[in-house]
Protein backbone atom coordinates (compact mmCIF):
# COMPACT_ATOMS: atom_id res chain seq x y z
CA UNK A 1 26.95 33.17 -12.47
CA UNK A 2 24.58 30.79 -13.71
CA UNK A 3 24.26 28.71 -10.74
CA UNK A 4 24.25 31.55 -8.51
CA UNK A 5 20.84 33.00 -10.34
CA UNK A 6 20.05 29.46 -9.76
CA UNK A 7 20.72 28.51 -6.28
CA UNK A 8 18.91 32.16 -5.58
CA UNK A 9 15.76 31.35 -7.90
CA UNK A 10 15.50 27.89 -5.35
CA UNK A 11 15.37 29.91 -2.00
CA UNK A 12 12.72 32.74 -3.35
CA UNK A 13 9.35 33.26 -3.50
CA UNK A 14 6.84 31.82 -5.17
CA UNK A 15 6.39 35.03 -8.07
CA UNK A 16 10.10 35.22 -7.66
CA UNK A 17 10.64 31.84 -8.84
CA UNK A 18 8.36 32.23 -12.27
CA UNK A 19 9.89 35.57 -12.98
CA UNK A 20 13.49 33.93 -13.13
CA UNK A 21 11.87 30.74 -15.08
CA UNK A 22 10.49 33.20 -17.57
CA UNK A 23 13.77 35.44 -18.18
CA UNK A 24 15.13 32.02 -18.78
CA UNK A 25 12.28 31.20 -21.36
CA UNK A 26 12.55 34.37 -22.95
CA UNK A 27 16.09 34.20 -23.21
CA UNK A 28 16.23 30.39 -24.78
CA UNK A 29 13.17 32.02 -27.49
CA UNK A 30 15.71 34.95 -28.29
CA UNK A 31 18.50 32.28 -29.27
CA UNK A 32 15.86 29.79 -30.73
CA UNK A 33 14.87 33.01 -33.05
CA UNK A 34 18.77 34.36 -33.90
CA UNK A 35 19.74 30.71 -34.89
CA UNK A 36 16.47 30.63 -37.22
CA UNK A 37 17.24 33.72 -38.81
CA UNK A 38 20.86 32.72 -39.74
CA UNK A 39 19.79 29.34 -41.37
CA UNK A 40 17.29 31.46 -43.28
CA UNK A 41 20.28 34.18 -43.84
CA UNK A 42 22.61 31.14 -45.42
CA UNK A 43 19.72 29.40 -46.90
CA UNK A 44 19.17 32.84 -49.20
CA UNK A 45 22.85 33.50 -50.07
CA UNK A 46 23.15 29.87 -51.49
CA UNK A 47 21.26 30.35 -55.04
């Protein structure tokens, strides 16, 4: 599925091409932010 959105993002347009790059970038911050959130989540429930 991956590679598909991949292969797809190579052969399109120019404003195409960023709009794929930045569901990608917005997807890695939402995962960045979830994993933060659970080390502060664990962090708490340790006193």
């Amino acid at each position: 599925m991956i590679g598909e959105l991949l292969s797809g993002m190579a052969h399109s347009t120019g404003p195409g091409f960023v709009g794929v790059s930045l569901i990608f970038i917005y997807l890695a911050w939402i995962v960045v932010i979830g994993c933060v959130r659970v080390r502060e989540a664990m962090k708490e429930d340790h006193h």
